[in-house]
Each structure stands twice: as C-alpha cells, then as structure tokens.
C-alpha atoms as a PDB file:
ATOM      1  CA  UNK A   1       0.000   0.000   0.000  1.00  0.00           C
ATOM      2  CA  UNK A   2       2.883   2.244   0.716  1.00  0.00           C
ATOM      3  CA  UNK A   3       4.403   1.883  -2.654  1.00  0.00           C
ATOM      4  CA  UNK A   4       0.786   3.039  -4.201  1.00  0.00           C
ATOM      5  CA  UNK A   5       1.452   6.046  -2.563  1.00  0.00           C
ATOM      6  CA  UNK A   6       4.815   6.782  -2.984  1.00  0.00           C
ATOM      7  CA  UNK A   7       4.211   5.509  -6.992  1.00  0.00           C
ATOM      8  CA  UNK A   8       1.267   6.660  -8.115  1.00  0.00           C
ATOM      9  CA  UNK A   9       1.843   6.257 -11.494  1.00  0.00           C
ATOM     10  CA  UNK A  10       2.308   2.882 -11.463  1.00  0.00           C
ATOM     11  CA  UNK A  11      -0.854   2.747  -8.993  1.00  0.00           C
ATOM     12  CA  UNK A  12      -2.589   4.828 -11.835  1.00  0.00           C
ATOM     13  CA  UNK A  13      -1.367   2.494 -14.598  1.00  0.00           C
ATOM     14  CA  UNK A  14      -2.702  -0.680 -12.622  1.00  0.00           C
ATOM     15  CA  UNK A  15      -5.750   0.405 -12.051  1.00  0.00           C
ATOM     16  CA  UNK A  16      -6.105   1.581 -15.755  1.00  0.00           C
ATOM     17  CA  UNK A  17      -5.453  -1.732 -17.006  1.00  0.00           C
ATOM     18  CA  UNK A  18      -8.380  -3.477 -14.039  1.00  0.00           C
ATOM     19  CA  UNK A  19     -10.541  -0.929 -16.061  1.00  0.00           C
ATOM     20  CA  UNK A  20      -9.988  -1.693 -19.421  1.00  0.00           C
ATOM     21  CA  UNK A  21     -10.152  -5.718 -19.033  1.00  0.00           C
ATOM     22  CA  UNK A  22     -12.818  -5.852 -16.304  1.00  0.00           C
ATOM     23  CA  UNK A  23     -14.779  -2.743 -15.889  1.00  0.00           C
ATOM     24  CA  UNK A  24     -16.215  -1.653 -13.094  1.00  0.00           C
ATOM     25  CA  UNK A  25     -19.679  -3.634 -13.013  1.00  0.00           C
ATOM     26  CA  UNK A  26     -17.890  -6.943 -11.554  1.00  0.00           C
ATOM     27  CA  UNK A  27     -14.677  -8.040  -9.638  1.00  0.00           C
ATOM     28  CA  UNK A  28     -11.796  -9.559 -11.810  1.00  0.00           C
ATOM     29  CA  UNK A  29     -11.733 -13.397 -11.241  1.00  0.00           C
ATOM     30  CA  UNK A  30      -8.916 -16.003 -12.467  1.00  0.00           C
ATOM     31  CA  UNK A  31     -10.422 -16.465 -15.868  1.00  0.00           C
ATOM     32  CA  UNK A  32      -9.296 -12.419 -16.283  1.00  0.00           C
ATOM     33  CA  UNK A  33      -5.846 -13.483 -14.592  1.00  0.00           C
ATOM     34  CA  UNK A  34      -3.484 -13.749 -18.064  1.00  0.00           C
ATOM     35  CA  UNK A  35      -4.939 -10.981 -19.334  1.00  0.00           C
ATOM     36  CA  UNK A  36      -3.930  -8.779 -16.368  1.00  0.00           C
ATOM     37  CA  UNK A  37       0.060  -8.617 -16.953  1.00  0.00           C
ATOM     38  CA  UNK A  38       0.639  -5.128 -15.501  1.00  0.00           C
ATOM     39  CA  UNK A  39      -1.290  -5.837 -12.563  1.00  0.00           C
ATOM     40  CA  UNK A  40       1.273 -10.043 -12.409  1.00  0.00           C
ATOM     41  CA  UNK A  41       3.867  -7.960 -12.796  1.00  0.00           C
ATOM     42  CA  UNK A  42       3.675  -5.832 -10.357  1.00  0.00           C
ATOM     43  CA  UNK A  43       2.337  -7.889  -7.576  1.00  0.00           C
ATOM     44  CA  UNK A  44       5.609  -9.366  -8.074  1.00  0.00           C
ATOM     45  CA  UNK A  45       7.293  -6.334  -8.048  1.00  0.00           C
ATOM     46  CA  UNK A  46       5.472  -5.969  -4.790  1.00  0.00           C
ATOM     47  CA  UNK A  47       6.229  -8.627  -3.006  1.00  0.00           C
ATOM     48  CA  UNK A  48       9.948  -9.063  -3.867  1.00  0.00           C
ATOM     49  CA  UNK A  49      10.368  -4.904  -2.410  1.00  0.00           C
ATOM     50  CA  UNK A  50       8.784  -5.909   0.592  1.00  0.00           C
ATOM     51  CA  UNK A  51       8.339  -9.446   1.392  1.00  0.00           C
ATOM     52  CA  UNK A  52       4.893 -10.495   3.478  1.00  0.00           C
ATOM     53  CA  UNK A  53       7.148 -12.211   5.812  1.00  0.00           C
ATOM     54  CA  UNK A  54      10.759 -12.046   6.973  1.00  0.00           C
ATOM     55  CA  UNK A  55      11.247 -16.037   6.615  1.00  0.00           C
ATOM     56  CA  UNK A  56      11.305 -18.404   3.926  1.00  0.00           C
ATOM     57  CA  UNK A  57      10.064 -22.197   4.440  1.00  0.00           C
ATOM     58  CA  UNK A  58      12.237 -24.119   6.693  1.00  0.00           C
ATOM     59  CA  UNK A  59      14.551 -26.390   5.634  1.00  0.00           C
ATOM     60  CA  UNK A  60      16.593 -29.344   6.552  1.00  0.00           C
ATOM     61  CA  UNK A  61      20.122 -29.964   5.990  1.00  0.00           C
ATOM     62  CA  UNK A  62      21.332 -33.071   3.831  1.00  0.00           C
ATOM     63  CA  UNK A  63      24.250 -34.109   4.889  1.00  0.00           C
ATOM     64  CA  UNK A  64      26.832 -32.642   7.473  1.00  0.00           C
ATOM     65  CA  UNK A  65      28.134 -29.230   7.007  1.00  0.00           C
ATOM     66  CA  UNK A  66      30.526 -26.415   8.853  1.00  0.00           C
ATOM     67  CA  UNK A  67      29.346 -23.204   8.203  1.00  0.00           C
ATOM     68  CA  UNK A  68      31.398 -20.437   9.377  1.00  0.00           C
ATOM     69  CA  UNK A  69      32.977 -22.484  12.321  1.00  0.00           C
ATOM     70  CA  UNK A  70      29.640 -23.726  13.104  1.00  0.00           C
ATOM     71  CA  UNK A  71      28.821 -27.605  12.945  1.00  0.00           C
ATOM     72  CA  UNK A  72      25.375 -28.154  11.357  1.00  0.00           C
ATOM     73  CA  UNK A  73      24.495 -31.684  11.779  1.00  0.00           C
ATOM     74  CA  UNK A  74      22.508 -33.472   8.655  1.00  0.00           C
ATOM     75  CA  UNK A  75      18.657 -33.764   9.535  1.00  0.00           C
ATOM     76  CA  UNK A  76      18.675 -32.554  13.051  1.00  0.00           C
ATOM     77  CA  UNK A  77      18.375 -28.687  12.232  1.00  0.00           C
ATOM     78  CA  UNK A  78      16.231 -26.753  10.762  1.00  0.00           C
ATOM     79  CA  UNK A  79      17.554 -23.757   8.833  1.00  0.00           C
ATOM     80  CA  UNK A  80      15.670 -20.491   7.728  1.00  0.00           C
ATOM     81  CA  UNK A  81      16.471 -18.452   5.320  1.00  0.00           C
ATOM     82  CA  UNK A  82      15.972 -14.842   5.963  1.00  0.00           C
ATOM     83  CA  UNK A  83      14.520 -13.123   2.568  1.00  0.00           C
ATOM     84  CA  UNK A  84      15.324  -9.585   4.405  1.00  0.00           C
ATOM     85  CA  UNK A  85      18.783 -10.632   4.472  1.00  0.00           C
ATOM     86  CA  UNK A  86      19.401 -11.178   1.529  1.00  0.00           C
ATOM     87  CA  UNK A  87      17.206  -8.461   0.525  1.00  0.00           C
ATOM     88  CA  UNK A  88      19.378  -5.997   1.783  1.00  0.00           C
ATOM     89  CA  UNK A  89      22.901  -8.267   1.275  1.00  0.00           C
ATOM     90  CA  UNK A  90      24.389  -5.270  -0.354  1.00  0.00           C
ATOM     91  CA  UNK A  91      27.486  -7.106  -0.918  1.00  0.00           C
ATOM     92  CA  UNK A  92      26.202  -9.411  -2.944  1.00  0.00           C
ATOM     93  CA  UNK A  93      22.915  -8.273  -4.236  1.00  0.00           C
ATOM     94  CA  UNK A  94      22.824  -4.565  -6.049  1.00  0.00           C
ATOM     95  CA  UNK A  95      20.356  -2.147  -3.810  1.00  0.00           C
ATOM     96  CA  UNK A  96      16.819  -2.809  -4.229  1.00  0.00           C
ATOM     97  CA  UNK A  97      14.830  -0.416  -2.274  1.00  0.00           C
ATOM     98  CA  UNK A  98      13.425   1.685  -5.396  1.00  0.00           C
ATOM     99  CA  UNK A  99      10.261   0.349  -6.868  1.00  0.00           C
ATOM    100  CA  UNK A 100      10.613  -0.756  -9.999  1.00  0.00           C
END
C-alpha cells in the first residue's frame, strides 16, 4: 500500500489496465488473470520490495556441514532463510529499495 502512494503512477497504470479488461460492473476473477500482466507484474514487483514475511520455508540440511565455524548436523536442524537478508545483502545483491 505504501508503494501506491509513494508511486502513483504505477498505482494509476494498474488500475487503468483493471478498467480496461474488467470494468467496473464486476470483480476480476482467475479467468481475467493472463490478461492482467501489468497488474502479475507488479504484484511481483510488490512482493519481492517488501516481502509479506521475513522467513522463507524451513529447511533441513542433507548431509553434514561447517558453516562459518559452526557444525550443522545433517537432519537434526532446521535452517531459515531470511529473505530480508538477503534483501538488503548489499554485498552481494545490487540495492533494491526503489520500486521498480
């Protein structure tokens, strides 16, 4: 919601293209989904600038494994990945905090 307001453009654009393949006498349902692109794309666009959640699904390791001095034994612990981190892994990821 906060990117609508700080990009109204794209919040003007959106809703332009709701208009055009639905109208505005009925809600959009799936069958109107591939014909909604702008709108896909930037739900995506959404979503990878600001996850829902801070987590991805848990997962379990495979086989032993040292990981930065740290002894992760294979099946006993879950790990998490944290999408924030590498959201904002600047040395490895270019910045990302501008909607686009």
């Amino acid at each position: 919601m906060v990117a609508m307001f700080a990009y109204p453009e794209t919040q003007a654009r959106a809703h332009a293209e709701l208009d055009t393949v639905v109208g505005r006498t009925r809600l959009p349902t799936f069958a109107d989904y591939p014909h909604l692109p702008y709108i896909r794309a930037m739900v995506k666009e959404l979503l990878r600038w600001r996850p829902v959640a801070p987590l991805a699904a848990a997962h379990r390791t495979m086989e032993d494994d040292w990981y930065e001095g740290m002894f992760i034994p294979k099946g006993k612990t879950d790990t998490f990945r944290t999408v924030l981190g590498l959201e904002f892994a600047l040395d490895v990821i270019p910045p990302t905090t501008r909607f686009s």
